[in-house]
Every structure is written in structure tokens, then in C-alpha cells.
N, C-alpha and C. Protein backbone atom coordinates (compact mmCIF):
# COMPACT_ATOMS: atom_id res chain seq x y z
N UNK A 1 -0.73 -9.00 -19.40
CA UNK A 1 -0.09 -7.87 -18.76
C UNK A 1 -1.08 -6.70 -18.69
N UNK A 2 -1.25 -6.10 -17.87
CA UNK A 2 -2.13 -5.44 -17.65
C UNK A 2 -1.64 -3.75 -18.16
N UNK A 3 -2.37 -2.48 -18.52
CA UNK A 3 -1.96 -1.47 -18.67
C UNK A 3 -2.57 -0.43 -18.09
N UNK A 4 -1.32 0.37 -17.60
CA UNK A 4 -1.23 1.33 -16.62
C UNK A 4 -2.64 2.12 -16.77
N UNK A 5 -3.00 2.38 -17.95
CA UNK A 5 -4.13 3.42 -18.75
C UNK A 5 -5.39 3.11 -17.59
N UNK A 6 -5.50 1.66 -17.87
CA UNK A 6 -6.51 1.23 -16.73
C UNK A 6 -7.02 1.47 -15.65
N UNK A 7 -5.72 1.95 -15.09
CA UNK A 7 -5.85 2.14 -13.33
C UNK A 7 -6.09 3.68 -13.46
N UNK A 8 -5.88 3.93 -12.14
CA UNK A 8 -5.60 5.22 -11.34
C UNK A 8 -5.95 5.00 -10.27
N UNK A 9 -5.40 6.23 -9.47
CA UNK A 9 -5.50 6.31 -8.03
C UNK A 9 -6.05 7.70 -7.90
N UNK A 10 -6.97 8.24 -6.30
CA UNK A 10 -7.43 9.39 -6.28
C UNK A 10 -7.62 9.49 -4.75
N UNK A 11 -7.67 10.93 -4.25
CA UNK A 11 -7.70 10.84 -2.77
C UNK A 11 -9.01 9.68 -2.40
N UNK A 12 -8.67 9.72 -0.99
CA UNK A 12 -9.58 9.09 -0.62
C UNK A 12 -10.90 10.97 -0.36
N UNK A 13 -11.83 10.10 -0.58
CA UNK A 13 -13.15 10.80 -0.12
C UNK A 13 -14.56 10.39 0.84
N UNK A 14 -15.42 11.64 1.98
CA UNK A 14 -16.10 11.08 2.53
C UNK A 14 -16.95 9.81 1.51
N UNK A 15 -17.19 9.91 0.55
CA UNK A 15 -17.92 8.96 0.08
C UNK A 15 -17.36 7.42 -0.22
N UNK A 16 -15.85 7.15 0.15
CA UNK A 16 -15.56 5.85 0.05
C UNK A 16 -15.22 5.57 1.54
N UNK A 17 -16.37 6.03 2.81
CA UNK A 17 -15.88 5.64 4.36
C UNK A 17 -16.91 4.19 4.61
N UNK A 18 -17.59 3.83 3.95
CA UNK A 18 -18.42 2.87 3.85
C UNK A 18 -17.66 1.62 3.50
N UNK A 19 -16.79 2.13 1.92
CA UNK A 19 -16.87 0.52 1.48
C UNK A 19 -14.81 0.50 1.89
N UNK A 20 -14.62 1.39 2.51
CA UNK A 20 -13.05 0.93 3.08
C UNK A 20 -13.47 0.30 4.24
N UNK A 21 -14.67 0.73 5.20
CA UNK A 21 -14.62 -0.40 6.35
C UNK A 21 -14.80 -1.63 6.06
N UNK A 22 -15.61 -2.08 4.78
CA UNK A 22 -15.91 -3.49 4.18
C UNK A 22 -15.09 -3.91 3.84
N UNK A 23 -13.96 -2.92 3.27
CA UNK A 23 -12.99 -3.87 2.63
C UNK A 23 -12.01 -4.37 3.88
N UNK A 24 -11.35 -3.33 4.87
CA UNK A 24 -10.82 -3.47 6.13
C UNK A 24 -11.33 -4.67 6.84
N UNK A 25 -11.95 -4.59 7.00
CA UNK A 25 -12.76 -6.06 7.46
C UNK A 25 -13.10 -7.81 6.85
N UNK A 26 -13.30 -7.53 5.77
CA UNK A 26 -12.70 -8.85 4.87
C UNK A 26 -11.87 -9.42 5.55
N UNK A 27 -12.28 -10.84 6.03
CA UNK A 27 -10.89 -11.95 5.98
C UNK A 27 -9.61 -11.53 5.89
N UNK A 28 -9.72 -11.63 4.35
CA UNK A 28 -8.33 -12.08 3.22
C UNK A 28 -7.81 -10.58 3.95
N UNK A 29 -7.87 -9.46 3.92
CA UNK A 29 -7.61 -8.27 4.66
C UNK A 29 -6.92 -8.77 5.68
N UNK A 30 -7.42 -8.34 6.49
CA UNK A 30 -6.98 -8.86 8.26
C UNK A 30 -6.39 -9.49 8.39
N UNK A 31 -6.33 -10.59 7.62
CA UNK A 31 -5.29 -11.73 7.63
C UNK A 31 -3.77 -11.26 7.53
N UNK A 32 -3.46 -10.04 6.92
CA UNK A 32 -1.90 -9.26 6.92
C UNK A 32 -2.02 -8.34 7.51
N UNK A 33 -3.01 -7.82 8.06
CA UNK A 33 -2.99 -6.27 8.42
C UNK A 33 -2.03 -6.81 10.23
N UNK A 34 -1.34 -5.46 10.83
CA UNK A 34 -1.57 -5.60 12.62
C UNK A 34 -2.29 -5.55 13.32
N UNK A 35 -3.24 -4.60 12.78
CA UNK A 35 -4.60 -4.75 12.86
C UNK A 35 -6.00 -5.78 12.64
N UNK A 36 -6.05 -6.66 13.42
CA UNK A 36 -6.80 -7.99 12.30
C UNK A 36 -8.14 -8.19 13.32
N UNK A 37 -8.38 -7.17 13.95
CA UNK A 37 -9.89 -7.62 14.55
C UNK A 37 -10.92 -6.50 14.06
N UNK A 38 -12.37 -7.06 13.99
CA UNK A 38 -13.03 -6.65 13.01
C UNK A 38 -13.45 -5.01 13.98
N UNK A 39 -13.24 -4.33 12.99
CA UNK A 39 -13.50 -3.02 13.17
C UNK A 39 -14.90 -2.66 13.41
N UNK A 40 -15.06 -1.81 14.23
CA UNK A 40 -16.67 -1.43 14.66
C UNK A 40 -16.72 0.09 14.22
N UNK A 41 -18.17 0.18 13.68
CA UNK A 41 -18.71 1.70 13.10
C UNK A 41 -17.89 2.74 13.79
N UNK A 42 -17.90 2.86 14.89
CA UNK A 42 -17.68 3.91 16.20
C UNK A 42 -16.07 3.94 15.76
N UNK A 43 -15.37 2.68 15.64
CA UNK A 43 -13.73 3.07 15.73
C UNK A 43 -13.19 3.32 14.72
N UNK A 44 -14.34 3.27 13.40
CA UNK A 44 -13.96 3.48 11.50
C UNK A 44 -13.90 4.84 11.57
N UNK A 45 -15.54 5.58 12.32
CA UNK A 45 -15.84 7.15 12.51
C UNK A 45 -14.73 7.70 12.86
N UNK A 46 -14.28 7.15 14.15
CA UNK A 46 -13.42 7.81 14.65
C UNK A 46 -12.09 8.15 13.70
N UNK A 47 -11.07 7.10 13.12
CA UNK A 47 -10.09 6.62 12.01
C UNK A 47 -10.09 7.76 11.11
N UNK A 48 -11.66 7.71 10.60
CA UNK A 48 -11.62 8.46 9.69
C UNK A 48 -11.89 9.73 9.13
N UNK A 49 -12.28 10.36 10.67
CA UNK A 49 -12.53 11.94 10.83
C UNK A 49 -11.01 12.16 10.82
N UNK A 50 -10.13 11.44 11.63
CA UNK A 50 -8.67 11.94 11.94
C UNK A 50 -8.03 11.99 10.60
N UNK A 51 -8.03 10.83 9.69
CA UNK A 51 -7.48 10.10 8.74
C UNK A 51 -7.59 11.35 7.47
N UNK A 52 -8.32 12.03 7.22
CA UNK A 52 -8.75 12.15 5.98
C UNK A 52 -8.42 14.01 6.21
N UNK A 53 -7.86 14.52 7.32
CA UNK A 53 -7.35 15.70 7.62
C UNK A 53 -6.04 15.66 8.05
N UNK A 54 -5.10 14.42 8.32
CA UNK A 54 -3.95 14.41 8.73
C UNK A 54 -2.87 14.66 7.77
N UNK A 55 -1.82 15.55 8.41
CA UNK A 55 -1.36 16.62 7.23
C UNK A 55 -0.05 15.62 7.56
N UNK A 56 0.31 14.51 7.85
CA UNK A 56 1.13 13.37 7.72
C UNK A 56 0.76 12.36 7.11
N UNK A 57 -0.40 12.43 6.33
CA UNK A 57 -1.01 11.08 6.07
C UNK A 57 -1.57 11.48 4.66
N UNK A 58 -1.54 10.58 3.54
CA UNK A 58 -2.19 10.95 2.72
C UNK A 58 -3.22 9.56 2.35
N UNK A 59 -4.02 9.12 1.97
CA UNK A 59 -4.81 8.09 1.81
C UNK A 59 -5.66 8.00 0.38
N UNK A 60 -5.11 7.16 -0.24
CA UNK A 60 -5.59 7.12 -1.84
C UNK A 60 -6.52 5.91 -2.10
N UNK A 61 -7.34 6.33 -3.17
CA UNK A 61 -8.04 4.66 -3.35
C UNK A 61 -7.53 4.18 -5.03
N UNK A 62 -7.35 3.08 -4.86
CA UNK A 62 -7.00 2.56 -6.48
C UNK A 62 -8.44 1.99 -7.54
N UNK A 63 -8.08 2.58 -8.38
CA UNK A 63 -9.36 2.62 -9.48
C UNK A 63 -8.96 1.58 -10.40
N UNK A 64 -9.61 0.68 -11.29
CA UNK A 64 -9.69 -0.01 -12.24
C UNK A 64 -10.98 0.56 -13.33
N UNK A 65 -10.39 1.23 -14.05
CA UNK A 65 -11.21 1.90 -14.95
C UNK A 65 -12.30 2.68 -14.19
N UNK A 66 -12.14 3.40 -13.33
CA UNK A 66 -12.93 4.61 -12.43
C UNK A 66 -14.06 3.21 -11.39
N UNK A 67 -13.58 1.59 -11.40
CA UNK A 67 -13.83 1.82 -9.97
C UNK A 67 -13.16 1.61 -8.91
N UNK A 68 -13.67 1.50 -7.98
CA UNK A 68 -12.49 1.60 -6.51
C UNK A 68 -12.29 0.17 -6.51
N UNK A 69 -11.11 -0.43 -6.00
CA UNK A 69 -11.01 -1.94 -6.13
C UNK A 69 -9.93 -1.56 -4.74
N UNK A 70 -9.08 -0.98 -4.38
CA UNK A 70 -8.26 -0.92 -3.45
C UNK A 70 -8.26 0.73 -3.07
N UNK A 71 -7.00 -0.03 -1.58
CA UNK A 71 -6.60 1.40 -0.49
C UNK A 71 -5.22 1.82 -0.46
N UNK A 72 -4.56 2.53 -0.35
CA UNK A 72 -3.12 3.07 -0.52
C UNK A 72 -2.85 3.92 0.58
N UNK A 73 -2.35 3.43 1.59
CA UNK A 73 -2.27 4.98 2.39
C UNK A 73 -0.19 5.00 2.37
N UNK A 74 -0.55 6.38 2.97
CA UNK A 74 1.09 6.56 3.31
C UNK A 74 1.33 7.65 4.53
N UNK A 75 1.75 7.00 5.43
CA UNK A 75 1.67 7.42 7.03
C UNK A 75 2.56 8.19 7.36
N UNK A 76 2.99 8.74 8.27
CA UNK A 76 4.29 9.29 9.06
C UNK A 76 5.61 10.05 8.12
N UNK A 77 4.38 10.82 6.89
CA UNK A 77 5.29 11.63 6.18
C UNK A 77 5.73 12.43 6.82
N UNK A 78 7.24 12.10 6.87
CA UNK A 78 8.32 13.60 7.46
C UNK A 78 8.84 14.44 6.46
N UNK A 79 8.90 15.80 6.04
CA UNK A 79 9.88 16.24 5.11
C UNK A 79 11.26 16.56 5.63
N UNK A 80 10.95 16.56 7.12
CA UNK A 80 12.36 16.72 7.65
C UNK A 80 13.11 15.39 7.05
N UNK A 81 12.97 14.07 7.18
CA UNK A 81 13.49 13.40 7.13
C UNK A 81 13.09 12.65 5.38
N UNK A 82 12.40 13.53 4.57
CA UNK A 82 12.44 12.57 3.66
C UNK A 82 11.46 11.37 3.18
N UNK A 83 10.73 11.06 4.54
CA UNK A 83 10.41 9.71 4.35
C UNK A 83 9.25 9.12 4.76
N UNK A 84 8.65 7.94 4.19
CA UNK A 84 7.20 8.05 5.23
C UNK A 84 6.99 6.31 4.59
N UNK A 85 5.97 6.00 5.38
CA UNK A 85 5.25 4.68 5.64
C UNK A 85 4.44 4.24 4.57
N UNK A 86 4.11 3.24 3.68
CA UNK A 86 3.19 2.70 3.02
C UNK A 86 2.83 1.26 3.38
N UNK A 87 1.32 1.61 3.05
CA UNK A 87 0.79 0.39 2.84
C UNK A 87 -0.52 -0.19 1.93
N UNK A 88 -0.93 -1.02 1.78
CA UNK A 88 -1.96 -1.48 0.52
C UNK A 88 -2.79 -2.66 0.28
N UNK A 89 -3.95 -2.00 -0.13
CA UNK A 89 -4.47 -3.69 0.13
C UNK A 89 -5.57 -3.13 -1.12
N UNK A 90 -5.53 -4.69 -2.16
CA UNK A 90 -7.15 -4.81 -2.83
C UNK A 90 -8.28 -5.21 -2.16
N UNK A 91 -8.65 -4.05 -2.01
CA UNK A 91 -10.56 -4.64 -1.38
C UNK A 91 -11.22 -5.28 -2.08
N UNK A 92 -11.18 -5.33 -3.52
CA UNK A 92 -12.09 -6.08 -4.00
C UNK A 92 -11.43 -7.49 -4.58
N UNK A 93 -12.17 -8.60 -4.91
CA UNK A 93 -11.53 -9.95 -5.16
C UNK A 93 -11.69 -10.15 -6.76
N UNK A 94 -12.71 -9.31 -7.32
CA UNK A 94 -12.39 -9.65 -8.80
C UNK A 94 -12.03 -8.76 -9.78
N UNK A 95 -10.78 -8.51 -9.22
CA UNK A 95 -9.88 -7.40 -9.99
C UNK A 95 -8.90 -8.01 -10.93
N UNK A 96 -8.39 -7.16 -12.03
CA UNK A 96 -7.58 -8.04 -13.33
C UNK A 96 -6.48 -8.13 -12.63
N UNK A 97 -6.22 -9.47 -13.24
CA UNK A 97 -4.61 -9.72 -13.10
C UNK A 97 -3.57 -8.83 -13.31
N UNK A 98 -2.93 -9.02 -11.94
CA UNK A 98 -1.59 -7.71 -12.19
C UNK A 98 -2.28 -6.10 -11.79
N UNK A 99 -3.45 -6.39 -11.35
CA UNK A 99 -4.09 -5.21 -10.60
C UNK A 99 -2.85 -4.90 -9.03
N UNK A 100 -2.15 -5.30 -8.58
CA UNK A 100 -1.43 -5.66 -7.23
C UNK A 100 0.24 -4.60 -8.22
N UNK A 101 0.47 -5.15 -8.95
CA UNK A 101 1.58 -4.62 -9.18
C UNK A 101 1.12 -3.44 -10.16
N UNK A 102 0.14 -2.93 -10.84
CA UNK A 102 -0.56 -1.70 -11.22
C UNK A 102 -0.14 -0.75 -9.89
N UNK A 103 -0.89 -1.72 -9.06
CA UNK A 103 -1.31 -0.27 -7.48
C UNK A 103 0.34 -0.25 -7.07
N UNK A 104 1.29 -0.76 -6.93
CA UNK A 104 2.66 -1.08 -6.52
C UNK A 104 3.27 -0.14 -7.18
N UNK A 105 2.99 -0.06 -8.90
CA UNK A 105 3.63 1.17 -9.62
C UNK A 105 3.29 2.47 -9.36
N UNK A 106 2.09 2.58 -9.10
CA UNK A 106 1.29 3.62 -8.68
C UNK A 106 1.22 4.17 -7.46
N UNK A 107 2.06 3.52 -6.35
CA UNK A 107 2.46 4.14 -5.06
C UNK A 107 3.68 4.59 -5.33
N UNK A 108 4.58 3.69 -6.03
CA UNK A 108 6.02 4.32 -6.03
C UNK A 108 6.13 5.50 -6.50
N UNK A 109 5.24 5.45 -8.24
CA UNK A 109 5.24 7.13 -8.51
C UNK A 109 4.58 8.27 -7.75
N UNK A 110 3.77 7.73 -7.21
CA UNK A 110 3.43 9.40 -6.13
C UNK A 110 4.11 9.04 -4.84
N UNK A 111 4.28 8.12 -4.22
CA UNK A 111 5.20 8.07 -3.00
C UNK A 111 6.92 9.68 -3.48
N UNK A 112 7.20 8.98 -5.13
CA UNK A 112 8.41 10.12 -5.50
C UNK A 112 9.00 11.37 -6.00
N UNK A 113 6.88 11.15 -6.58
CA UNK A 113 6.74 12.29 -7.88
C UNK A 113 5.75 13.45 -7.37
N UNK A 114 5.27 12.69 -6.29
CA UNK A 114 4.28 13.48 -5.61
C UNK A 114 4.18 14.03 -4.22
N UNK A 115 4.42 13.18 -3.51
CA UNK A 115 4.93 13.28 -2.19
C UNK A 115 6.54 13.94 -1.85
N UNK A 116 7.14 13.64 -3.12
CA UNK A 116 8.42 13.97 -3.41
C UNK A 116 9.75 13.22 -1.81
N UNK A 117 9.35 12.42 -1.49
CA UNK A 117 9.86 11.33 -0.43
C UNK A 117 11.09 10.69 -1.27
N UNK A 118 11.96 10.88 -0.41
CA UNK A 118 13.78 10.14 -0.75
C UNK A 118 13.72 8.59 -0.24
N UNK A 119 12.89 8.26 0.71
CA UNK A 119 12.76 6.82 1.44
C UNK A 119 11.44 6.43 1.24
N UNK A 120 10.99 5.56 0.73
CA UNK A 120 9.39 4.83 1.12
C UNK A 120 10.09 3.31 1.95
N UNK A 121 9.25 3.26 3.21
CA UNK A 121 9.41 2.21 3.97
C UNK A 121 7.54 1.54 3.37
N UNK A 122 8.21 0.11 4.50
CA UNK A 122 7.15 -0.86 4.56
C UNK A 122 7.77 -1.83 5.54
N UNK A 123 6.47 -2.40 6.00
CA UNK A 123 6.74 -3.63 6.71
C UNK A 123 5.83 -4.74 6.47
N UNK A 124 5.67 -6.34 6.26
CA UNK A 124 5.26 -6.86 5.55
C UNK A 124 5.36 -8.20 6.80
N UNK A 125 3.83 -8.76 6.70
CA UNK A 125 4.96 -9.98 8.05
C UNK A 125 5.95 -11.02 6.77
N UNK A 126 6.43 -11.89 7.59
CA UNK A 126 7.08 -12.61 6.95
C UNK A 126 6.38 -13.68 6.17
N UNK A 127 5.42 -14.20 6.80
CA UNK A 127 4.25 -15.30 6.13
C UNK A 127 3.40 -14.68 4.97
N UNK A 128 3.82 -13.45 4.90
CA UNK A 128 3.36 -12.88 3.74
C UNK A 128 3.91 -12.32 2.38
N UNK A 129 4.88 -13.85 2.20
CA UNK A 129 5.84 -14.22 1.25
C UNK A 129 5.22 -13.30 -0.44
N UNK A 130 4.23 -13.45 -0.91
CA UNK A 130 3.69 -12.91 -2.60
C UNK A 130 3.79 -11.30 -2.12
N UNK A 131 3.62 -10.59 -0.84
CA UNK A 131 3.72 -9.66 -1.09
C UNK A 131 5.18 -8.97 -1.00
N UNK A 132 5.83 -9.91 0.08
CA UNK A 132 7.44 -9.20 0.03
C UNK A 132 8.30 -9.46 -1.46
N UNK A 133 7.88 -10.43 -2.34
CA UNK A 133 8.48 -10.70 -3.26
C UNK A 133 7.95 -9.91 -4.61
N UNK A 134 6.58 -9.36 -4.52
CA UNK A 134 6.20 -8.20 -4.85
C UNK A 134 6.92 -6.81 -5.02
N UNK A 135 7.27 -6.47 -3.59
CA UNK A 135 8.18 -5.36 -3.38
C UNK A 135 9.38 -5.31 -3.65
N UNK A 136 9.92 -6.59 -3.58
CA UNK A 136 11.30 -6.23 -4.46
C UNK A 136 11.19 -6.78 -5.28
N UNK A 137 10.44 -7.40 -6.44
CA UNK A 137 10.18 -7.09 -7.89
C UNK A 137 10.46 -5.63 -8.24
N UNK A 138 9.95 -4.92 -7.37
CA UNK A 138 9.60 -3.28 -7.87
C UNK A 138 10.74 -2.43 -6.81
N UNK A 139 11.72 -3.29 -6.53
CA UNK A 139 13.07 -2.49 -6.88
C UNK A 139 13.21 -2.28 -4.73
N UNK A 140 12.50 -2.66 -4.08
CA UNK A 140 12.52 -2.81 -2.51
C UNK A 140 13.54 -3.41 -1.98
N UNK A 141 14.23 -3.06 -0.89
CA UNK A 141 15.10 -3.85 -0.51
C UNK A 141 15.39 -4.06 0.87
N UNK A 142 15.64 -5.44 1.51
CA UNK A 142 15.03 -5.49 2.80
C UNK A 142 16.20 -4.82 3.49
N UNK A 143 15.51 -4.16 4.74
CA UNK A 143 16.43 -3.42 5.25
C UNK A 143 16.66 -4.46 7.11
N UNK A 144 15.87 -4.88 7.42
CA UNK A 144 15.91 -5.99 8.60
C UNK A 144 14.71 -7.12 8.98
N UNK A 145 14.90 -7.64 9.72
CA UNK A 145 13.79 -8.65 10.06
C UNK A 145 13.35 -7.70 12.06
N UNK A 146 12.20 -7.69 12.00
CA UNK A 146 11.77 -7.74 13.38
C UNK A 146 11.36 -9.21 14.07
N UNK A 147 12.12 -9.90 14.58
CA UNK A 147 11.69 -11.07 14.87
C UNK A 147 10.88 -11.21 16.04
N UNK A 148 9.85 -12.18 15.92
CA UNK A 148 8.72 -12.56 16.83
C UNK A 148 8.24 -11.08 17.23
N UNK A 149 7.71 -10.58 16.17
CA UNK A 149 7.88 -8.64 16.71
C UNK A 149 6.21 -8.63 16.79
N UNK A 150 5.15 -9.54 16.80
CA UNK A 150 4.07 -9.11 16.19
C UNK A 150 3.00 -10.53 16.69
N UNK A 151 2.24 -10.28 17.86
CA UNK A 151 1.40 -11.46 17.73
C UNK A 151 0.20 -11.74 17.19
N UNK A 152 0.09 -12.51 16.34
CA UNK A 152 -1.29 -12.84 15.71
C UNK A 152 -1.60 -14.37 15.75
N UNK A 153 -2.43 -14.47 16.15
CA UNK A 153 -3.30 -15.68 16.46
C UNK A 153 -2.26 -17.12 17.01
N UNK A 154 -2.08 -16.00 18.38
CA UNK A 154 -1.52 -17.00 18.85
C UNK A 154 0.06 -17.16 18.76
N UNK A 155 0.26 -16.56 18.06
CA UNK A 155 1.89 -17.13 17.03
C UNK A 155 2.78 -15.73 17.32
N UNK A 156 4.01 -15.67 17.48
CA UNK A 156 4.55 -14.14 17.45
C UNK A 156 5.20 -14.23 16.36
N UNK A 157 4.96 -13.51 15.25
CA UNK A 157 5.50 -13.49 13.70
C UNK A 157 6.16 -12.66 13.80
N UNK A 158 7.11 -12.98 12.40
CA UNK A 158 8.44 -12.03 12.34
C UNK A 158 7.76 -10.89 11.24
N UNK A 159 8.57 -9.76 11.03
CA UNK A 159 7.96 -8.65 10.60
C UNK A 159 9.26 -8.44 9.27
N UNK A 160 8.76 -8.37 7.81
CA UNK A 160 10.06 -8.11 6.86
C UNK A 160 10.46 -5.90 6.83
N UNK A 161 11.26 -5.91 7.30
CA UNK A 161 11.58 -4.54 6.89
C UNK A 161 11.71 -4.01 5.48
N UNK A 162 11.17 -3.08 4.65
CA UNK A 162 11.70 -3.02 3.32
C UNK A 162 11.69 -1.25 3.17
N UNK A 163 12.55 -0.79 1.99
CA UNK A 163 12.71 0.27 1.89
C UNK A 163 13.01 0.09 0.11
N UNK A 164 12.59 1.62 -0.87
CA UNK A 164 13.11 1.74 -1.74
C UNK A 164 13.43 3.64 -1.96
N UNK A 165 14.00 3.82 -2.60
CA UNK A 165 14.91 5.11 -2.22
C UNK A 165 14.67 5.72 -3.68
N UNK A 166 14.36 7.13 -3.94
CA UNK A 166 13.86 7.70 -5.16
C UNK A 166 14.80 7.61 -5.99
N UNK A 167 16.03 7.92 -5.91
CA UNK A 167 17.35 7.91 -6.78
C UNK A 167 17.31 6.37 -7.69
N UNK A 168 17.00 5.10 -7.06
CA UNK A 168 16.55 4.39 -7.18
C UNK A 168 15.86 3.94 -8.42
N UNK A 169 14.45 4.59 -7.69
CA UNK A 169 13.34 4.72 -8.84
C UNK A 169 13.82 5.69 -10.15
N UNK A 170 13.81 6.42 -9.96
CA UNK A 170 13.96 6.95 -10.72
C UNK A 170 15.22 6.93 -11.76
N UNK A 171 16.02 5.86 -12.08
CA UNK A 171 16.82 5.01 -12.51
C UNK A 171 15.97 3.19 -13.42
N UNK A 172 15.37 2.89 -12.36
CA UNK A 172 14.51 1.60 -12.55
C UNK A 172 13.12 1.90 -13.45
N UNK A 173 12.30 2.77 -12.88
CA UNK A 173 10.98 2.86 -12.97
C UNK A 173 10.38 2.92 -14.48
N UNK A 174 11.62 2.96 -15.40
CA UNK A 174 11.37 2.81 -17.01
C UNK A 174 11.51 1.63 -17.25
N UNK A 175 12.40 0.78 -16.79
CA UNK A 175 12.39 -0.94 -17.14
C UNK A 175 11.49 -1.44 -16.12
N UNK A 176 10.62 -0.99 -15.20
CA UNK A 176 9.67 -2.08 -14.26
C UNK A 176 8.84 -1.85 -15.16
N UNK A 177 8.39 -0.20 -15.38
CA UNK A 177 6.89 -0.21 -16.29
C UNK A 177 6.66 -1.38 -17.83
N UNK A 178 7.91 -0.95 -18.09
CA UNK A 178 8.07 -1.74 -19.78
C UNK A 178 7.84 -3.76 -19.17
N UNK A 179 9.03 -4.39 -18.03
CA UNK A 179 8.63 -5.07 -17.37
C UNK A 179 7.29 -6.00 -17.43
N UNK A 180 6.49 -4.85 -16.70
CA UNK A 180 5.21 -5.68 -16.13
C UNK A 180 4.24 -5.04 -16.86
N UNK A 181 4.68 -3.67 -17.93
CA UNK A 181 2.62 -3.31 -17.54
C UNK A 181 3.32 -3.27 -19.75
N UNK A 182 1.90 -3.76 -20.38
CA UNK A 182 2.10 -3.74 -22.18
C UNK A 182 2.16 -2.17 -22.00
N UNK A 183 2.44 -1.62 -23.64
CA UNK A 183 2.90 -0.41 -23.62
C UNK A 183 1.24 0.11 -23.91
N UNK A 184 1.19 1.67 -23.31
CA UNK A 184 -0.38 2.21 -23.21
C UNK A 184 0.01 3.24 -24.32
């Protein structure tokens, strides 16, 4: 079981625009993203002049003992409405076990504690069964299917809707930690 102490998360900075395009680009990456064709210098530049000033967007990197191993962003924060977009990926491949549900705990608490958001959405395709079962480990709950909503290679995949709601968390988030992560 892995412990929380370990991790952290921190904005993203100009100095990690290098190794997020490497990681973005990876295979195993692309392979879930909607995005799955390999990104060029010119369209990262572009991403990430916008990305890293957007006052809807916040973009974190996940640390394993101060280094970067993953990306966290969270999109289309509304305060009118409460609510905004996540998503996540480990860039790196030799990260500790239970590094995935570390970064999972670690979005929910600033998605609620920080961002102070009543709704965190996600969308997940469906063939990407370890991660939807991921999310509702950690208390997610599907809210619809987009069917054939999404073409990738060829195939039009269905898309899982998920949502978890702060009232929620903040009820749960003492038995997930105890749960999954030894005590720090």
C-alpha cells in the first residue's frame, strides 16, 4: 500500500513543457486520450502558452518523492456552476504501485479542498475498464454512456460518463484514505 507522504502534486511549470509532450505522446498515453495522434512541437507551444494562463484550467504534475511521474489537469472550471472537468495520466512507467490511486486521491482533494468544486466530472472510454473501476473505487458514479460517441482507430467507442460530488467526499474521503493508502 502505498503512502500518501510520498506523493504530491504541484502546478504545472514552464520547465515541465518538455517532458509532458513525451509523456503525451507515449503509446500507452494516446491509447485513452481523444486525442491520440502524435503531437508536434508547434501544436505543444501553442497548448501550452494558452494552457498554463487559463483562468478555467488549472494543470498539476504528480510527484513521487519530488519527481514528476504524472499530469492532472482540470478543465472548464465554472464557479457559476460549481463544476469542472478532470483528467490524468502517469507519464512515467516505473512508478510504485498504487501510484494511480495516490494521484486519484490527490485530485479529489484539490478538485474539493482547493478548487472548492461541488461536481468533478470525467469521461473515460469504455475499453478503458482499470480506469473506470478506479473511479468508482474512489466514490465516482456513472452518470451515462455516450454511445459510439468517439472514433478511434477505426472503431466508434462508447464514452463512460462519471461524476463525484464534494458532499460526497467529504463523507468518504476518511475510509478511501485508510482503504488504500498505510497510515503516514
Amino acid at each position: 500500500m502505498p503512502k500518501l507522504k510520498n506523493f504530491s502534486i504541484r502546478p504545472m511549470q514552464v520547465a515541465d513543457k518538455e517532458r509532458i509532450l513525451a509523456w503525451r505522446n507515449a503509446d500507452r498515453v494516446r491509447a485513452n486520450m481523444y486525442s491520440d495522434h502524435l503531437i508536434s512541437r508547434v501544436e505543444h507551444d501553442i497548448w501550452f502558452s494558452t494552457a498554463i494562463d487559463n483562468p478555467a484550467a488549472r494543470y498539476l504534475i504528480f510527484l513521487h518523492e519530488e519527481r514528476p511521474i504524472g499530469f492532472l489537469s482540470f478543465t472548464g472550471i465554472s464557479e457559476q456552476h460549481g463544476r469542472c472537468y478532470w483528467a490524468f495520466y502517469l507519464g512515467e512507467v516505473d512508478v510504485p504501485l498504487g501510484a494511480g490511486s495516490a494521484m486519484e486521491y490527490f485530485a479529489l482533494e484539490y478538485a474539493f479542498n482547493e478548487l472548492k468544486i461541488r461536481k468533478l466530472c470525467c469521461e473515460v472510454f469504455a475499453f478503458n475498464s482499470p480506469v473506470v473501476k478506479l473511479h468508482e473505487r474512489f466514490g465516482f458514479r456513472r452518470e451515462g454512456m455516450f454511445v459510439k460517441h468517439y472514433k478511434k482507430n477505426d472503431n466508434y467507442e462508447d464514452v463512460v460518463c462519471l461524476a463525484h460530488f464534494a458532499e460526497d467526499w467529504n463523507v468518504d474521503r476518511l475510509k478511501i484514505r485508510e482503504r488504500y493508502f498505510s497510515k503516514d
